[in-house]
N, C-alpha and C. Protein backbone atom coordinates (compact mmCIF):
# COMPACT_ATOMS: atom_id res chain seq x y z
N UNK A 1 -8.77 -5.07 -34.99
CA UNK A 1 -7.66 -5.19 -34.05
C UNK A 1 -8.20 -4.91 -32.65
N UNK A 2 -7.66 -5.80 -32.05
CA UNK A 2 -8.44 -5.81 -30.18
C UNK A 2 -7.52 -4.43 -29.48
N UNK A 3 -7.90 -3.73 -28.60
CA UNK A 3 -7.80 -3.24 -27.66
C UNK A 3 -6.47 -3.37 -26.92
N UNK A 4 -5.34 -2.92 -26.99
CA UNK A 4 -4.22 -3.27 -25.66
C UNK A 4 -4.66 -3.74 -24.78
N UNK A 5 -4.48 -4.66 -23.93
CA UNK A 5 -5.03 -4.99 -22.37
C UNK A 5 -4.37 -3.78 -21.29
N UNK A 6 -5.25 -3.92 -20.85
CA UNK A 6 -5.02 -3.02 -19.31
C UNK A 6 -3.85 -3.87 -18.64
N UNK A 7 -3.22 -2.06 -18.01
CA UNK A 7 -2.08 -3.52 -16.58
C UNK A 7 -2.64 -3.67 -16.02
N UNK A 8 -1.91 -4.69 -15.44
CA UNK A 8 -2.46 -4.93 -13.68
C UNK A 8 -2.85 -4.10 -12.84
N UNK A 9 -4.22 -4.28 -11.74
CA UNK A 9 -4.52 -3.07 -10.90
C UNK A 9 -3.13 -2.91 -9.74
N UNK A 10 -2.34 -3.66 -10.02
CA UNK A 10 -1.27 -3.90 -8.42
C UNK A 10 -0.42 -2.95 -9.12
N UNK A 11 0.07 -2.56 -10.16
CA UNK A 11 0.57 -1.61 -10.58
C UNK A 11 0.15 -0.43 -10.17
N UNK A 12 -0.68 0.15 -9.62
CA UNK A 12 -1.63 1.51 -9.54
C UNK A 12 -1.49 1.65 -7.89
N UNK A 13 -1.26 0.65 -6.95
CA UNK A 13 -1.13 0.76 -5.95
C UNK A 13 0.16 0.74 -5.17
N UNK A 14 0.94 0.27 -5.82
CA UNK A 14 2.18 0.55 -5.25
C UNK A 14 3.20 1.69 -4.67
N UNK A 15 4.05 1.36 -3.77
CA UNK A 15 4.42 2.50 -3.30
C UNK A 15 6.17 2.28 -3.30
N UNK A 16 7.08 3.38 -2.79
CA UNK A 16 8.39 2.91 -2.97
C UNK A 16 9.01 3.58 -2.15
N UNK A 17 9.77 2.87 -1.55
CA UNK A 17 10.64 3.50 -0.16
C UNK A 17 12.26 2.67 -0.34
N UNK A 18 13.18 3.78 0.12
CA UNK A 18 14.66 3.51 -0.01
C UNK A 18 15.03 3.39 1.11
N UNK A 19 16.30 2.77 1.63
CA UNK A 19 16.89 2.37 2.68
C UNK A 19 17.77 4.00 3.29
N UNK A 20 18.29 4.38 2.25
CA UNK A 20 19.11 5.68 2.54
C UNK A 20 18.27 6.29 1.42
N UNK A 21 18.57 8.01 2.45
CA UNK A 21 18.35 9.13 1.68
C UNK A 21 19.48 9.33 0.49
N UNK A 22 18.40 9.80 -0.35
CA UNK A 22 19.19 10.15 -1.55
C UNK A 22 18.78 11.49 -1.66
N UNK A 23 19.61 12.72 -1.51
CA UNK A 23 18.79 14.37 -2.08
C UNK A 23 18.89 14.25 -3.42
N UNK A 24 20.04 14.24 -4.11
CA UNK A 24 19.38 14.68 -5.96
C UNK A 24 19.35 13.64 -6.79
N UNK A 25 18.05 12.97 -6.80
CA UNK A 25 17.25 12.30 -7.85
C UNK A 25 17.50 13.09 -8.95
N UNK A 26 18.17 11.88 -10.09
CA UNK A 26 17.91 12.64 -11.74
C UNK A 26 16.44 12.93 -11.73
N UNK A 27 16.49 13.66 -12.79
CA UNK A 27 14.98 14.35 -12.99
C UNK A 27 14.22 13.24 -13.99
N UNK A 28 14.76 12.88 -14.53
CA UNK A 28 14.10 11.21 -15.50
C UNK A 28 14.92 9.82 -14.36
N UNK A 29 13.96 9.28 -13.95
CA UNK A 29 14.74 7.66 -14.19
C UNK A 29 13.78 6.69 -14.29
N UNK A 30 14.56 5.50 -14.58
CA UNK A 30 13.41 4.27 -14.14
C UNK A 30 13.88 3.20 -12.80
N UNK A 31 12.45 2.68 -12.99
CA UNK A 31 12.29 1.75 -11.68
C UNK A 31 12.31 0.30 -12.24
N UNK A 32 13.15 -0.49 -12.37
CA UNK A 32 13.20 -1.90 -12.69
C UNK A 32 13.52 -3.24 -11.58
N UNK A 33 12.53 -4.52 -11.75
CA UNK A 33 12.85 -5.25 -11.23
C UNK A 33 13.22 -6.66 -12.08
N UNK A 34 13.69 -7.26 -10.94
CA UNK A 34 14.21 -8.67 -11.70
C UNK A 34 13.07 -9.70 -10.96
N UNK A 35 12.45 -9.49 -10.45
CA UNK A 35 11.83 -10.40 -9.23
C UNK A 35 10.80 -11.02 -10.69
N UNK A 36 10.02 -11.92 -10.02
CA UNK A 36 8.98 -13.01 -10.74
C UNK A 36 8.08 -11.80 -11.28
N UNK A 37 7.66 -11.82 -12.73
CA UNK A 37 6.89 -10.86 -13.11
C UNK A 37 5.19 -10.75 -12.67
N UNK A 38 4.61 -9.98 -12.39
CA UNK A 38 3.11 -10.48 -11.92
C UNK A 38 2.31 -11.23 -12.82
N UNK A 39 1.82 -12.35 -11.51
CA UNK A 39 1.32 -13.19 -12.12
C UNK A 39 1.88 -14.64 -11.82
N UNK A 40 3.18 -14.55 -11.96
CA UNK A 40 4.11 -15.55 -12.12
C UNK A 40 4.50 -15.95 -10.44
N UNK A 41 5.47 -16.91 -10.20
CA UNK A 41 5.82 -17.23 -8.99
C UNK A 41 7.12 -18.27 -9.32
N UNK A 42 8.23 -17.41 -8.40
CA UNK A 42 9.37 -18.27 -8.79
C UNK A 42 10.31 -18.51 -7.59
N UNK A 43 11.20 -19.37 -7.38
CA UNK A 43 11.77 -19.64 -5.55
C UNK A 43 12.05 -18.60 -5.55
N UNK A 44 12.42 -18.09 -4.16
CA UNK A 44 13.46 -17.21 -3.47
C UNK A 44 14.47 -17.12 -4.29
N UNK A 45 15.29 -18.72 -4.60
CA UNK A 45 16.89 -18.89 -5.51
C UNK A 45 16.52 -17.82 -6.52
N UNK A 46 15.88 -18.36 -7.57
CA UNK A 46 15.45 -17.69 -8.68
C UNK A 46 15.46 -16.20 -8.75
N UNK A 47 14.27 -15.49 -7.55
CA UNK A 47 14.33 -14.18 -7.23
C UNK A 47 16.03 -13.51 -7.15
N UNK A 48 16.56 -14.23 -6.14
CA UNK A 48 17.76 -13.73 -5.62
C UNK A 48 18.89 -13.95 -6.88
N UNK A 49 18.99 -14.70 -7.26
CA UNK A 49 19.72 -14.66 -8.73
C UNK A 49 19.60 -13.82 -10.01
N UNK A 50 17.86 -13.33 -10.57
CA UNK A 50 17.23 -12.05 -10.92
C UNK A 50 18.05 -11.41 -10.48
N UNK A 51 18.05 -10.67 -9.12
CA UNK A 51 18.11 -9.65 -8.37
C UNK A 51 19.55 -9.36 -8.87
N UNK A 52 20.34 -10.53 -8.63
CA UNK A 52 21.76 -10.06 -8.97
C UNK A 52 22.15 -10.79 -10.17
N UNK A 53 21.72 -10.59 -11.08
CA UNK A 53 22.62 -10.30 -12.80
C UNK A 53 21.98 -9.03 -12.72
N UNK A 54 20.45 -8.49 -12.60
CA UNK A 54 20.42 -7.04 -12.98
C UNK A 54 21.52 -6.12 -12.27
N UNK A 55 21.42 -6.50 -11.17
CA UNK A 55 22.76 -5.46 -10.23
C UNK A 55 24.18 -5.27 -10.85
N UNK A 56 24.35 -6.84 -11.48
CA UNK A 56 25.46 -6.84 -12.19
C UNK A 56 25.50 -5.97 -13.26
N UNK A 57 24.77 -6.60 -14.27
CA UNK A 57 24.20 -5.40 -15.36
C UNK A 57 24.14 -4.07 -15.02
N UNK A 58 23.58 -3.48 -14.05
CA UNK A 58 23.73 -2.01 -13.71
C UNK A 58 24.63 -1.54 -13.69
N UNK A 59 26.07 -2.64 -12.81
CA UNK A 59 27.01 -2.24 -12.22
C UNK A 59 28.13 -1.95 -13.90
N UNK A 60 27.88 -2.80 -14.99
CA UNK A 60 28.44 -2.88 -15.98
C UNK A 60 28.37 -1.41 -16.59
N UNK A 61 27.28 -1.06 -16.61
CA UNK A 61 26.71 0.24 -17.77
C UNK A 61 27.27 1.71 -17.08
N UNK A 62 27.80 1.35 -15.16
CA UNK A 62 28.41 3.04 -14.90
C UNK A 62 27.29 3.83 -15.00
N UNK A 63 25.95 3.54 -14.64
CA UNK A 63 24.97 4.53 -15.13
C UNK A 63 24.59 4.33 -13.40
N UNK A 64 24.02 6.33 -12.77
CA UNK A 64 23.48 6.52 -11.58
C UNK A 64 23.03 5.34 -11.27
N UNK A 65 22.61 4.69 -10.03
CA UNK A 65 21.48 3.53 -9.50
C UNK A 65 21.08 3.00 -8.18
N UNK A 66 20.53 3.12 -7.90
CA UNK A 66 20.37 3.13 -6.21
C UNK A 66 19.04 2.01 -5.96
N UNK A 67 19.21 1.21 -5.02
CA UNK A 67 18.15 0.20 -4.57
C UNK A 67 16.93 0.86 -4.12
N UNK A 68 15.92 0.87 -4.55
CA UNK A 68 14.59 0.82 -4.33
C UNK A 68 13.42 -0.05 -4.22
N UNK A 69 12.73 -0.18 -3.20
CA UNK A 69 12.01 -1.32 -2.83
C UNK A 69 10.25 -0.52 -3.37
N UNK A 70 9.88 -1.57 -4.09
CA UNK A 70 8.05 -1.61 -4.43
C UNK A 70 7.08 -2.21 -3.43
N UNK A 71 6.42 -1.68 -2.88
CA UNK A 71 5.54 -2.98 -1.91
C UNK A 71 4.31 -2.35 -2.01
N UNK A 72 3.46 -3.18 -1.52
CA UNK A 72 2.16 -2.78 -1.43
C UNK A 72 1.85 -2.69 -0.47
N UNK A 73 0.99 -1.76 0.03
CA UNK A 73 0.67 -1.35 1.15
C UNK A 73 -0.65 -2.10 2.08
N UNK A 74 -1.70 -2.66 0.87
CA UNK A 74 -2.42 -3.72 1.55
C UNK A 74 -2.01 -5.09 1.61
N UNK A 75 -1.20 -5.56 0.62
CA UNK A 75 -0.61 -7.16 1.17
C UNK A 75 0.62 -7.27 1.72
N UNK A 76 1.63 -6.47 2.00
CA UNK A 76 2.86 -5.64 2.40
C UNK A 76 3.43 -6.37 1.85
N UNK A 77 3.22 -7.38 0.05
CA UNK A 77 4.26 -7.36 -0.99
C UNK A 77 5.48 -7.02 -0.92
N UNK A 78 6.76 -7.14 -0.68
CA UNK A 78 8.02 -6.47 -1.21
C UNK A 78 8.76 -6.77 -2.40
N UNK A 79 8.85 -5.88 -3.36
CA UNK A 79 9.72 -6.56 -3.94
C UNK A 79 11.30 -5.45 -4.24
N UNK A 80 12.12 -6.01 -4.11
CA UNK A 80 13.69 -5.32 -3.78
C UNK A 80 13.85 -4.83 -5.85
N UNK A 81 14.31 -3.70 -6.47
CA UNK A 81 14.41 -3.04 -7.53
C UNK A 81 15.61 -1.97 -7.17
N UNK A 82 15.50 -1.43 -8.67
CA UNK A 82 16.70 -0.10 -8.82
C UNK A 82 16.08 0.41 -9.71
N UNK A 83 15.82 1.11 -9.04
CA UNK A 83 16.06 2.78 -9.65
C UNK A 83 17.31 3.24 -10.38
N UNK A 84 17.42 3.47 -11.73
CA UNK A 84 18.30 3.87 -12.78
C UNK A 84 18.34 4.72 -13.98
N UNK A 85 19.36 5.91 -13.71
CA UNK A 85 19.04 7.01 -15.00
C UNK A 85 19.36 6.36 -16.28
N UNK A 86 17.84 5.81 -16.84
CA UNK A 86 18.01 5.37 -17.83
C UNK A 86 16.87 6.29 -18.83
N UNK A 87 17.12 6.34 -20.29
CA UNK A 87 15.96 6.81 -21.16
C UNK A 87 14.60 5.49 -20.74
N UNK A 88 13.39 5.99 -21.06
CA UNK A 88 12.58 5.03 -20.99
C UNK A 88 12.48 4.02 -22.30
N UNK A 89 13.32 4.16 -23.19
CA UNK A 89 13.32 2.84 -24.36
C UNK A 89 14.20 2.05 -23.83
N UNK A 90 15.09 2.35 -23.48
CA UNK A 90 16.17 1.68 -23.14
C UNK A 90 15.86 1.30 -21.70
N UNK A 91 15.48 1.61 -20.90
CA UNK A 91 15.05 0.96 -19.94
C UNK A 91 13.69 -0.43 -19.77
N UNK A 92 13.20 -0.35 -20.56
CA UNK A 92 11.86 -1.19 -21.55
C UNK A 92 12.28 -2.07 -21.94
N UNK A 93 13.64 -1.85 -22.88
CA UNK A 93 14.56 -3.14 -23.41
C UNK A 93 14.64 -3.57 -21.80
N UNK A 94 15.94 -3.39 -21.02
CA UNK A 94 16.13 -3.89 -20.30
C UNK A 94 15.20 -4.58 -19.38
N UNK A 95 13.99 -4.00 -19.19
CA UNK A 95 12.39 -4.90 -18.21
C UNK A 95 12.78 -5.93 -18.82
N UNK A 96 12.09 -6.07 -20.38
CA UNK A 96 12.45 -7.04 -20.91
C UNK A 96 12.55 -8.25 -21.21
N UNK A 97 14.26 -8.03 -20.96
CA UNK A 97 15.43 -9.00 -20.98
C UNK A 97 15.38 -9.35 -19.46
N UNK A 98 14.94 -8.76 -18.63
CA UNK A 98 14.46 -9.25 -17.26
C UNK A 98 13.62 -10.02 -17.18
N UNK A 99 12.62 -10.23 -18.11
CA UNK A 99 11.77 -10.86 -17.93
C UNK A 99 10.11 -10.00 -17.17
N UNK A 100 10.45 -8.83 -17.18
CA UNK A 100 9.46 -8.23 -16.75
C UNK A 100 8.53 -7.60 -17.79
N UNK A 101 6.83 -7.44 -17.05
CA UNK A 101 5.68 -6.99 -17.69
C UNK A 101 5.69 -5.69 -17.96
N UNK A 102 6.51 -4.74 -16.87
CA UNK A 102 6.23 -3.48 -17.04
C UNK A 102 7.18 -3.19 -16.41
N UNK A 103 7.76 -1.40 -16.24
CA UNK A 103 8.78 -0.58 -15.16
C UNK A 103 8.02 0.16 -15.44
N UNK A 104 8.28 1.01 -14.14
CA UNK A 104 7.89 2.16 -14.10
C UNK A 104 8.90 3.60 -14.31
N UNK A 105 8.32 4.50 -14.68
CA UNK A 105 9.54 5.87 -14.98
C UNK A 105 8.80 6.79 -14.14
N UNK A 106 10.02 7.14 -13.74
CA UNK A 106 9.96 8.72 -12.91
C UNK A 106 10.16 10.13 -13.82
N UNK A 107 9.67 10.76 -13.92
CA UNK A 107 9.48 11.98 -15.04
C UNK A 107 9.33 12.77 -14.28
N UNK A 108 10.10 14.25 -13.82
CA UNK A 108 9.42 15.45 -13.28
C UNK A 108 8.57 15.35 -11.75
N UNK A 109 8.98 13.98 -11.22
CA UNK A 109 8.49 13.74 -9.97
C UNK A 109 7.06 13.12 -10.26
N UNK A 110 7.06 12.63 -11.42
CA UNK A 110 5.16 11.78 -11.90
C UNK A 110 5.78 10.69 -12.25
N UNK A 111 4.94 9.66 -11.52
CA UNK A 111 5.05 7.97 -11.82
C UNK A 111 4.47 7.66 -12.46
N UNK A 112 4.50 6.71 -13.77
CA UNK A 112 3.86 6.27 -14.54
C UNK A 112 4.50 4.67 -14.98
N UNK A 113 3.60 3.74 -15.32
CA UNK A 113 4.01 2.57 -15.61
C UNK A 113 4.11 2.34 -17.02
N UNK A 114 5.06 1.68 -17.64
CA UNK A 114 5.31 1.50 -18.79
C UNK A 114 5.43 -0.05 -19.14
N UNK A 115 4.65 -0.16 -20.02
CA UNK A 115 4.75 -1.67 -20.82
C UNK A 115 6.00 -2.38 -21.28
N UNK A 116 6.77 -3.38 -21.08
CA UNK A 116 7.85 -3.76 -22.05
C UNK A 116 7.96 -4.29 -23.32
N UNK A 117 6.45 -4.48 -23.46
CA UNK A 117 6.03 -4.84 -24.95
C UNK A 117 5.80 -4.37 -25.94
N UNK A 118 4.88 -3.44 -25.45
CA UNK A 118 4.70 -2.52 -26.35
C UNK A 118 5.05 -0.70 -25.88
N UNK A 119 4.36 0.42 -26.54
CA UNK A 119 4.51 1.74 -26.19
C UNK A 119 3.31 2.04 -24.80
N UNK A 120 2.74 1.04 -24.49
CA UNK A 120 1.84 1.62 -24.02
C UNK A 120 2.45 1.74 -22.39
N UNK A 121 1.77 3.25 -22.08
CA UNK A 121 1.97 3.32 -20.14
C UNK A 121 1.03 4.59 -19.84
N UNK A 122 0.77 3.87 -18.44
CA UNK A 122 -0.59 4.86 -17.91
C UNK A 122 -0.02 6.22 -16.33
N UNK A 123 -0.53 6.71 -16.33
CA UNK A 123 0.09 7.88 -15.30
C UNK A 123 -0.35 6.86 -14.19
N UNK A 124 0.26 6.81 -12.88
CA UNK A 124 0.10 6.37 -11.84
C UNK A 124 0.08 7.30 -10.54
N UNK A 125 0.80 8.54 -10.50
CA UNK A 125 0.80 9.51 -9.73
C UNK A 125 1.98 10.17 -9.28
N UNK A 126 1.89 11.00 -8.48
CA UNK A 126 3.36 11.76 -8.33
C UNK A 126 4.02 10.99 -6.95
C-alpha cells in the first residue's frame, strides 16, 4: 500500500485575516471554503455561487460563523471562507460536499490542515 500523498505546500503558507474583530473565538472551529479547490480553476460565477450555497448552508445549521479570508502572502491569493464551530468530522463532510481538498481546524489556538478524504492532517502552526 502507497504512502498518503502530501498536501499542498500552499497549505503551509497561508495566512487569515477578518474584516471585523471578533473577541471570543470558540475554542475548536473550522475554516472552510467553497472557492475552486487547489489545483483547479473555475469563473468568478462559479466561485461566487460556491461562496453562497455554503453561506446558505451555514446560515441553515444556526451554528456560530463568521467570514474569514485565506491569502497568501507571496502571491496575495485571496480566497473569501468561514470560519465555523463545527466538530472536525463533520466539518470534513462538509469540505467535501464543497468540493474541497482540505479545511483547516482551529484547536486551542493551533492550525492544522485536514484532508476531506481521508483522516489524514498535518500541524500548520498557531
Amino acid at each position: 500500500m502507497s504512502p498518503a500523498p502530501a498536501f499542498h505546500p500552499a497549505y503551509f503558507t497561508v495566512r487569515f485575516r477578518c474584516s471585523e474583530p471578533h473577541p471570543a473565538w470558540p475554542a475548536e472551529f473550522a475554516i472552510i471554503s467553497a472557492q475552486a479547490t487547489t489545483g483547479e480553476s473555475w469563473s468568478p460565477e462559479q466561485n461566487q455561487a460556491a461562496d453562497r450555497a455554503l453561506a446558505a448552508h451555514l446560515s441553515k445549521l444556526e451554528l456560530w460563523h463568521t467570514r474569514i479570508t485565506g491569502y497568501s502572502p507571496t502571491t496575495l491569493h485571496a480566497e473569501p471562507s468561514w470560519a465555523v464551530e463545527l466538530p472536525a468530522s463533520r466539518a470534513r463532510e462538509l469540505g467535501a460536499k464543497f468540493r474541497q481538498d482540505a479545511i483547516y481546524i482551529v484547536r486551542a489556538g493551533e492550525l492544522v490542515v485536514v484532508s476531506c478524504d481521508d483522516n489524514r492532517e498535518q500541524q500548520v502552526g498557531g
